[in-house]
C-alpha atoms as a PDB file:
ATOM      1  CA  UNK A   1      25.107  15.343  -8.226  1.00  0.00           C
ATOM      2  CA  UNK A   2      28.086  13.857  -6.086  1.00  0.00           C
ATOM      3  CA  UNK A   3      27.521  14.548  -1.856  1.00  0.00           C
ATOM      4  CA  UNK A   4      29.700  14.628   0.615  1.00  0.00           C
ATOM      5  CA  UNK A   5      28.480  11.682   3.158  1.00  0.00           C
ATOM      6  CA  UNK A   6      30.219  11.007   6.623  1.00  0.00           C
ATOM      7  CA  UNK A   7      29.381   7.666   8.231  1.00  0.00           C
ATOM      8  CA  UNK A   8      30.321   6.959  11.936  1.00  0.00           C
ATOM      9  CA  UNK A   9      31.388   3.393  12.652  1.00  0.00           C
ATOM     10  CA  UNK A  10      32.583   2.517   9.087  1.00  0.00           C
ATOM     11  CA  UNK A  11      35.429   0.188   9.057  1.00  0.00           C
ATOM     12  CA  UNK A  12      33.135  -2.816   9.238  1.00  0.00           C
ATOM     13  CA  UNK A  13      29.396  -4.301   8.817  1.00  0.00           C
ATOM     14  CA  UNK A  14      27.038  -1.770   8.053  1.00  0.00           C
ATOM     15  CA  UNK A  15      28.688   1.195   8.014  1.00  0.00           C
ATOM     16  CA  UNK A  16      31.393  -0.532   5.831  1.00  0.00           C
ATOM     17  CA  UNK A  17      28.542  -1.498   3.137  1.00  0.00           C
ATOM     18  CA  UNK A  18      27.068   1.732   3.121  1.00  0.00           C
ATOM     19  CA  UNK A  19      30.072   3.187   2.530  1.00  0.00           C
ATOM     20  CA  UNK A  20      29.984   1.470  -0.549  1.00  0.00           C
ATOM     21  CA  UNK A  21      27.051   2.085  -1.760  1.00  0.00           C
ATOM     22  CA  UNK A  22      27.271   5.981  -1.327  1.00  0.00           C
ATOM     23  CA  UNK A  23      30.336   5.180  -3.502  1.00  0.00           C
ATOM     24  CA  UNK A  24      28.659   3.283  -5.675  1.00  0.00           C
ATOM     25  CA  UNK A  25      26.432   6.057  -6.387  1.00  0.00           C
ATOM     26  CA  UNK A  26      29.246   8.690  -7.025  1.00  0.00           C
ATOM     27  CA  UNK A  27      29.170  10.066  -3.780  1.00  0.00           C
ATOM     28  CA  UNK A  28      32.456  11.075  -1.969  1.00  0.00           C
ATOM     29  CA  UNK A  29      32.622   9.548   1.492  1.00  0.00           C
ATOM     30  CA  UNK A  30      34.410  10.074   4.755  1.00  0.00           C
ATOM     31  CA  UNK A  31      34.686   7.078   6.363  1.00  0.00           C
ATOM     32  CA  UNK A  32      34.777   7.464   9.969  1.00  0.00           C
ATOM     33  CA  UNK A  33      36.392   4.806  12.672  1.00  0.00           C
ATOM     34  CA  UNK A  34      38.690   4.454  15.806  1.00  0.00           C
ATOM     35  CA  UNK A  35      40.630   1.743  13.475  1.00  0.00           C
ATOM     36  CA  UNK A  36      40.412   1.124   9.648  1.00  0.00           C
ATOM     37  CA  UNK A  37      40.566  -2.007   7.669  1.00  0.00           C
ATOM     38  CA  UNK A  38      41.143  -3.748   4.951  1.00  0.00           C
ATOM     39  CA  UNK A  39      38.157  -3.715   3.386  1.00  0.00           C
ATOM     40  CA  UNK A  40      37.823  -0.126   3.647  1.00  0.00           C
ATOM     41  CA  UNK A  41      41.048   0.540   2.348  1.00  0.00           C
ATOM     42  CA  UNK A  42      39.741  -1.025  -0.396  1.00  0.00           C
ATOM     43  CA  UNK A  43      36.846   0.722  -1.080  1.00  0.00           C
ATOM     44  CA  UNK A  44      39.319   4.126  -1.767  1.00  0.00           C
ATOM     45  CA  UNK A  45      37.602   5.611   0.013  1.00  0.00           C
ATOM     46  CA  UNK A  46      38.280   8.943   2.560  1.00  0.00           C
ATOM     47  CA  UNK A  47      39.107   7.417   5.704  1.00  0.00           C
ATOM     48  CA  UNK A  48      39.667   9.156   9.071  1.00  0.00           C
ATOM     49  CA  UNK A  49      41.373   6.740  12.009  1.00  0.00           C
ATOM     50  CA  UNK A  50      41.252   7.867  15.528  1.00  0.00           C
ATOM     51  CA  UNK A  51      37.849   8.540  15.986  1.00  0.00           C
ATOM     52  CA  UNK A  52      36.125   7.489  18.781  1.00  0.00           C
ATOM     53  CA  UNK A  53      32.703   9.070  18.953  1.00  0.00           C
ATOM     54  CA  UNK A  54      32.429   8.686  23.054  1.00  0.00           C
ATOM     55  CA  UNK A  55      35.595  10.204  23.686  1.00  0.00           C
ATOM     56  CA  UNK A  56      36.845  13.733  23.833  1.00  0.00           C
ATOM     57  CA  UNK A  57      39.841  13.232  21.908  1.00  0.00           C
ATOM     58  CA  UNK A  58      37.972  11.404  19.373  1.00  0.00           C
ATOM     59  CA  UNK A  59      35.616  13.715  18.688  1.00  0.00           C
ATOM     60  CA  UNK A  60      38.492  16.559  18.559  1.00  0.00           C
ATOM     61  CA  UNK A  61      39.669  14.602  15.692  1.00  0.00           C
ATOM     62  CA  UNK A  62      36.556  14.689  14.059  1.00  0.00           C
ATOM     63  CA  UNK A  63      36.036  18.486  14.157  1.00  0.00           C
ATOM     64  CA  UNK A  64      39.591  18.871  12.658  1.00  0.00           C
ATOM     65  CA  UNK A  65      39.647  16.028   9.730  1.00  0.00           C
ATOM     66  CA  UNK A  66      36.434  17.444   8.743  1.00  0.00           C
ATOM     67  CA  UNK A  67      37.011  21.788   9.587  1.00  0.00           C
ATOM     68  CA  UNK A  68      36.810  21.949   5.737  1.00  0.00           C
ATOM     69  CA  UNK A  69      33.824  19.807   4.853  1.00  0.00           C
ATOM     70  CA  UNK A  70      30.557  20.370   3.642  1.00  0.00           C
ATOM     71  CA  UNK A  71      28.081  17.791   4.737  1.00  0.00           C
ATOM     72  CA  UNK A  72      25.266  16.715   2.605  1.00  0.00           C
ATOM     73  CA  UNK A  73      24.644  13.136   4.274  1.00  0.00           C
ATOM     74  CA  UNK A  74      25.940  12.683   8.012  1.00  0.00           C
ATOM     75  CA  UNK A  75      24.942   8.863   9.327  1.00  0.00           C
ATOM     76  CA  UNK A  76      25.601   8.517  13.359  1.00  0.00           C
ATOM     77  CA  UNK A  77      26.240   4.221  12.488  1.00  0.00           C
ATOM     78  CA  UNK A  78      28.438   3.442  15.431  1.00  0.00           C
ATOM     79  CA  UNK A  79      27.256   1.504  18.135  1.00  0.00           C
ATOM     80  CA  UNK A  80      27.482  -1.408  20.629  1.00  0.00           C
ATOM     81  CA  UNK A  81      25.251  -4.627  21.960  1.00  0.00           C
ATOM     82  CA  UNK A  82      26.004  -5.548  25.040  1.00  0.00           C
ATOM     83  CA  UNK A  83      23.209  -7.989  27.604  1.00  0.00           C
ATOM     84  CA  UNK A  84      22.301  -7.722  30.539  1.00  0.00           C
ATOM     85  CA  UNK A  85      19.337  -9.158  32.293  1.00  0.00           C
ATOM     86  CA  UNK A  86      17.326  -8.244  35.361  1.00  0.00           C
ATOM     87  CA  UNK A  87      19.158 -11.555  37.409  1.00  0.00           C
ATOM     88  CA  UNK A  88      22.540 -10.270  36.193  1.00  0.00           C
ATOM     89  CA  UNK A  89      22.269  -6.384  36.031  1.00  0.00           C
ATOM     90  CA  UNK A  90      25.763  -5.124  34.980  1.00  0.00           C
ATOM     91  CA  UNK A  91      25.274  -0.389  35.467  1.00  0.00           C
ATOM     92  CA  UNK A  92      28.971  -0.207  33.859  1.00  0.00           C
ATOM     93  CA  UNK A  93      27.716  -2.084  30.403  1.00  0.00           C
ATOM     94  CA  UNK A  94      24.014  -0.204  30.194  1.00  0.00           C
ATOM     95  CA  UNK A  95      25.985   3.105  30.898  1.00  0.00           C
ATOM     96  CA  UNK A  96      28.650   2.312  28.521  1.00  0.00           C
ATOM     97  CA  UNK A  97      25.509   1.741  25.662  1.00  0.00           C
ATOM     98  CA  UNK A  98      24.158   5.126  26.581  1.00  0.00           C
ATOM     99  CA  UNK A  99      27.270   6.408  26.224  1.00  0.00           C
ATOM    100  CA  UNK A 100      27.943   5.179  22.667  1.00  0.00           C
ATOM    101  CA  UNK A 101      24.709   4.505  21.205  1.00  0.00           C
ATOM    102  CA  UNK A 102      22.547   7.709  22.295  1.00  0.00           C
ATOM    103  CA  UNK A 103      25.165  10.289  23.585  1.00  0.00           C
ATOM    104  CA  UNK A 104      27.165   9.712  21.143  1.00  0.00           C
ATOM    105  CA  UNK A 105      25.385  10.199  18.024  1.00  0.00           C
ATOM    106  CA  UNK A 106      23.703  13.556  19.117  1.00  0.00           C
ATOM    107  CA  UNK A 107      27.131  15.133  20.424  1.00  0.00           C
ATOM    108  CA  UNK A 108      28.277  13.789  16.521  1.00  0.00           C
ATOM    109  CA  UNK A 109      25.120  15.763  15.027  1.00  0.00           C
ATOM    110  CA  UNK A 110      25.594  18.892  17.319  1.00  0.00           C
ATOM    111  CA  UNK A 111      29.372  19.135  17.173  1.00  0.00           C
ATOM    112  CA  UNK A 112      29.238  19.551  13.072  1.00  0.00           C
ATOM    113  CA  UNK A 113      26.154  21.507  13.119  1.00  0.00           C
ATOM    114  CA  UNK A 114      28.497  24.446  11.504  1.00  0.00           C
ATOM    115  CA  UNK A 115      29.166  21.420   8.617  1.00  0.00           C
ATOM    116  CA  UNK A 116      26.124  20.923   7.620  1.00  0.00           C
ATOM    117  CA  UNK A 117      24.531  22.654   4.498  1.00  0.00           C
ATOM    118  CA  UNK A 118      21.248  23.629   4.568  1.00  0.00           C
ATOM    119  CA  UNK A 119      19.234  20.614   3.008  1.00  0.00           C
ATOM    120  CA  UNK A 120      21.160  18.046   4.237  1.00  0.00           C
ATOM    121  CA  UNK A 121      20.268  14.931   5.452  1.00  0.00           C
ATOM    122  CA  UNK A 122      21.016  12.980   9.026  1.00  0.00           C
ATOM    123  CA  UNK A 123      20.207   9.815   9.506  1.00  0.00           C
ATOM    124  CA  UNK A 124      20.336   7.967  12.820  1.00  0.00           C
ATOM    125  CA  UNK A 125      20.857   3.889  13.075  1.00  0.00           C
ATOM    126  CA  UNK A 126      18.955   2.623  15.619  1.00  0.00           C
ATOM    127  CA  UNK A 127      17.161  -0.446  16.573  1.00  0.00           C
ATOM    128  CA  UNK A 128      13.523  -1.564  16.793  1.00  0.00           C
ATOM    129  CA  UNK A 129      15.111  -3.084  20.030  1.00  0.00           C
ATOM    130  CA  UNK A 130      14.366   0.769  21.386  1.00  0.00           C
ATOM    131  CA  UNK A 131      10.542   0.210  20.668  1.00  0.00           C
ATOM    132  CA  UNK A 132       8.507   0.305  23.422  1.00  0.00           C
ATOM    133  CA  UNK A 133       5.375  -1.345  22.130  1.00  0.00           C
ATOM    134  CA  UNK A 134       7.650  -3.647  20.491  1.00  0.00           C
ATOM    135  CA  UNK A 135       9.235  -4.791  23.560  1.00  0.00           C
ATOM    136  CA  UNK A 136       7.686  -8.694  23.767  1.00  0.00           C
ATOM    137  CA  UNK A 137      10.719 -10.491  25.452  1.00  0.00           C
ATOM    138  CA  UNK A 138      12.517  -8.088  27.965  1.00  0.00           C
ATOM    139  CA  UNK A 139      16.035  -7.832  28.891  1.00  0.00           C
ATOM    140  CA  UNK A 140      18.611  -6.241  26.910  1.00  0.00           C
ATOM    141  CA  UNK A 141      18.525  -3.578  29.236  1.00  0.00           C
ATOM    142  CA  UNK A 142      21.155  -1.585  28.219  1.00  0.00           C
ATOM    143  CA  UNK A 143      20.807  -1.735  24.730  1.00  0.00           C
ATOM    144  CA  UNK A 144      16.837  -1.430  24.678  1.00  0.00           C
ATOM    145  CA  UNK A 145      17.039   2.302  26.961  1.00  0.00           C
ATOM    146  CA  UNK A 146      19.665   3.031  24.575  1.00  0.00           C
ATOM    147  CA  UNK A 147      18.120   3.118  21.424  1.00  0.00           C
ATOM    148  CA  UNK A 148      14.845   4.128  22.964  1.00  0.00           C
ATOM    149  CA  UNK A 149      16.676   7.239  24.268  1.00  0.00           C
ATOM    150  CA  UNK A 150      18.477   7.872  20.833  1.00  0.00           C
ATOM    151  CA  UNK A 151      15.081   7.789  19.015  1.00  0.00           C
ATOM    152  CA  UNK A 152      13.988  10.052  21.566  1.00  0.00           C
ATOM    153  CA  UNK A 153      17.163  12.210  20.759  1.00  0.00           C
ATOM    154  CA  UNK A 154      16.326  11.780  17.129  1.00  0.00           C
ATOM    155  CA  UNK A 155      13.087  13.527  17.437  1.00  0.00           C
ATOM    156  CA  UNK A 156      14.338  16.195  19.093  1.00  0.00           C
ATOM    157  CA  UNK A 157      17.040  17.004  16.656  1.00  0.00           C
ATOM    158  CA  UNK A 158      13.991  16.514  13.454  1.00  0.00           C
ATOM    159  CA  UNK A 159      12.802  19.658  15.291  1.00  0.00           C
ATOM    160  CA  UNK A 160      15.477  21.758  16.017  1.00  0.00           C
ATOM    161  CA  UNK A 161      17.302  20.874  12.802  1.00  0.00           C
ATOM    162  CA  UNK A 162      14.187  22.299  10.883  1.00  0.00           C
ATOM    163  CA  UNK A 163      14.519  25.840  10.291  1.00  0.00           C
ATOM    164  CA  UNK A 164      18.035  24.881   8.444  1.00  0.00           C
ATOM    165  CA  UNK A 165      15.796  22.441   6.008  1.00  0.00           C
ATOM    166  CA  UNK A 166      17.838  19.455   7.507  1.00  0.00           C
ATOM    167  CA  UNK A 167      15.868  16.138   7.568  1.00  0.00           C
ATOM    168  CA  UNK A 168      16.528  13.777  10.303  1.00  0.00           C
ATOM    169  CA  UNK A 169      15.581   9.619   9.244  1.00  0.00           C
ATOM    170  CA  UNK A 170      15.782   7.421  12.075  1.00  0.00           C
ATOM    171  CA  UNK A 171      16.364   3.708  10.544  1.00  0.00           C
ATOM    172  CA  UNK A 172      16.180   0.107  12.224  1.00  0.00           C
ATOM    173  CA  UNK A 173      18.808  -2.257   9.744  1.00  0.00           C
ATOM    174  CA  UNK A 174      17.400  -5.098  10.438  1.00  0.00           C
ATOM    175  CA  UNK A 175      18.567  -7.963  12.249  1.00  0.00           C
ATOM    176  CA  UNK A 176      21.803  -7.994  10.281  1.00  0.00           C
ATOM    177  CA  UNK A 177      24.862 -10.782   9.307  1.00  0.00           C
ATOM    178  CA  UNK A 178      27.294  -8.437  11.612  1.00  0.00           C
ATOM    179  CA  UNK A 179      30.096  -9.457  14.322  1.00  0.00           C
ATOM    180  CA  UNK A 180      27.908  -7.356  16.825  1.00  0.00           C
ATOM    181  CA  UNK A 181      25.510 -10.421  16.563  1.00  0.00           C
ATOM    182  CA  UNK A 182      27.702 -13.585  16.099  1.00  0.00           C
ATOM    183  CA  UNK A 183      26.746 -13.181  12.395  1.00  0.00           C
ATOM    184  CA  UNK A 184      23.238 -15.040  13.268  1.00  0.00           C
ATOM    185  CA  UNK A 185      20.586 -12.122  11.369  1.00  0.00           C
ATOM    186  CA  UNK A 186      18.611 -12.969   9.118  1.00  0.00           C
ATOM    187  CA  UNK A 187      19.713 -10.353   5.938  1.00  0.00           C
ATOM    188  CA  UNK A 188      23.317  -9.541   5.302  1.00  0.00           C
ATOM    189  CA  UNK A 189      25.197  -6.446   6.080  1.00  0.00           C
ATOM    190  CA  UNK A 190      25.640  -5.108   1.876  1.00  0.00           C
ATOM    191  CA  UNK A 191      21.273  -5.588   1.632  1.00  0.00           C
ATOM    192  CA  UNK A 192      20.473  -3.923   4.641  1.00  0.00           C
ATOM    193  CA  UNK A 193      23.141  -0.989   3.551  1.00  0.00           C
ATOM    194  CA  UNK A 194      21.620  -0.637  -0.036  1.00  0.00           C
ATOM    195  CA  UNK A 195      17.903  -0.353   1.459  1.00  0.00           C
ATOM    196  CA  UNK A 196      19.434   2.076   3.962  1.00  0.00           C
ATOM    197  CA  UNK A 197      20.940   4.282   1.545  1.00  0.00           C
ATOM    198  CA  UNK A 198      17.987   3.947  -0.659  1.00  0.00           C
ATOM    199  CA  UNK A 199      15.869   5.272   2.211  1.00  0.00           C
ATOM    200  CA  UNK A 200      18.106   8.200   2.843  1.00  0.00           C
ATOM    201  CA  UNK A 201      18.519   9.238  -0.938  1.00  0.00           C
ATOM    202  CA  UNK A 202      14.635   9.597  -1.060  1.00  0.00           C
ATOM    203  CA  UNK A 203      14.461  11.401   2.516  1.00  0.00           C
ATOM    204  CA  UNK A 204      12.554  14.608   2.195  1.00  0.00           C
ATOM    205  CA  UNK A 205      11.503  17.422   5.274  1.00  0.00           C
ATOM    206  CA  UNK A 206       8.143  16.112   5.635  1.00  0.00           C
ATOM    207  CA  UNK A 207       9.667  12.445   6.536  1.00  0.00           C
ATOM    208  CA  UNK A 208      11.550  13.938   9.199  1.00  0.00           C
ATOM    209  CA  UNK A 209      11.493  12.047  12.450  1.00  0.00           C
ATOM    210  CA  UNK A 210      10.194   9.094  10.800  1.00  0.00           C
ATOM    211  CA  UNK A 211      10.639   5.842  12.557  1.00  0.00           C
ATOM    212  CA  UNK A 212      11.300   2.934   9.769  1.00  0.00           C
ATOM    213  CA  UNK A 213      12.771   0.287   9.184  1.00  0.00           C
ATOM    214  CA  UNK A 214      15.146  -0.875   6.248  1.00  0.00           C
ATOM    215  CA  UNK A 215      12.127  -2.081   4.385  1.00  0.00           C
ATOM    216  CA  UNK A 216      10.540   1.387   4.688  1.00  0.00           C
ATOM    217  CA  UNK A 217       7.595  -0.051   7.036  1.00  0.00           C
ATOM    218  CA  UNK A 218       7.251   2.525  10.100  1.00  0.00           C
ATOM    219  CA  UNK A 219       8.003   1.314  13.282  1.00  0.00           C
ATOM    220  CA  UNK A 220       6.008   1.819  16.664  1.00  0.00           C
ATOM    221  CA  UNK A 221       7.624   3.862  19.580  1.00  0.00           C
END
């Protein structure tokens, strides 16, 4: 059975791949992004411009693109990396990662609440970077309390999104081929997006909340 899936973020790396792999699959797919591309136009698949998930206006454009869409899959991708260390603290970049990488997503999952049928799925891309017991190196600031605050967030919403039977997966890519990382991982952007989707088509209620990553492996908070 076909599914409507909305991806955040989808106009390149990641969310571009999974977009086509939910497509690949037969499902119909919104493709979400402040700017399109070419290789999403490509794909032919539904794609909404002008939305940027930190903004006001771009998440007005959201609600209205999608006012007559039934979710089945909604998958919060968007984010940023930015560095910062403790000898050259930059506030502005750690609160603009909050902004986009926690806030963001969870004002995305609350402001379409009304879209989402009962059973469907949501599924949060984080990092492993926003593992506490996995913290060995330090720095990354910004992008560490983050992603540690969206899994937090992610939790949260496993719980409160219960009673409709929505399941909540909260998913670490893997240190993925993407322009976000000068393209140095160590698996590319289409593998990471098939395991992904993979992970997501066998998410059931009682995996809710589940930190993994891409390989299915759970992660440590």
């Amino acid at each position: 059975m076909s599914n409507n899936v909305v991806i955040t973020g989808a106009n390149r790396g990641i969310g571009l791949a999974m977009c086509m792999h939910f497509k690949a699959q037969g499902d119909k797919v919104f493709a979400l992004c402040r700017n399109s591309s070419t290789d999403l136009e490509e794909l032919n698949v539904n794609v909404i411009e002008g939305i940027d998930v930190a903004s006001d206006i771009g998440v007005e454009n959201m609600v209205a693109a999608l006012s007559n869409v039934d979710i089945d899959v909604l998958v919060c991708n968007a984010g940023i990396l930015r560095d910062e260390s403790l000898s050259q603290l930059n506030v502005d970049t750690i609160r603009e990662q909050f902004e986009i990488n926690a806030l963001a997503p969870l004002r995305v999952v609350a402001t379409l609440q009304a879209n989402l049928n009962e059973g469907a799925k949501v599924a949060l891309i984080t990092s492993r970077m926003g593992s506490i017991s996995d913290n060995t190196s330090g720095g990354r600031y910004g992008y560490r309390m983050s992603k540690a605050a969206l899994n937090a967030a992610a939790m949260s919403l496993s719980h409160d999104l219960a009673s409709k039977k929505i399941a909540v997966g909260i998913y670490h890519p893997g240190y993925v081929q993407t322009e976000m990382v000068n393209y140095g991982g160590d698996i590319s952007a289409s593998d990471s997006a098939k395991k992904l989707v993979g992970l997501i088509n066998q998410l059931t209620q009682d995996q809710s909340g589940v930190f993994k990553h891409s390989n299915g492996s759970v992660l440590p908070w």
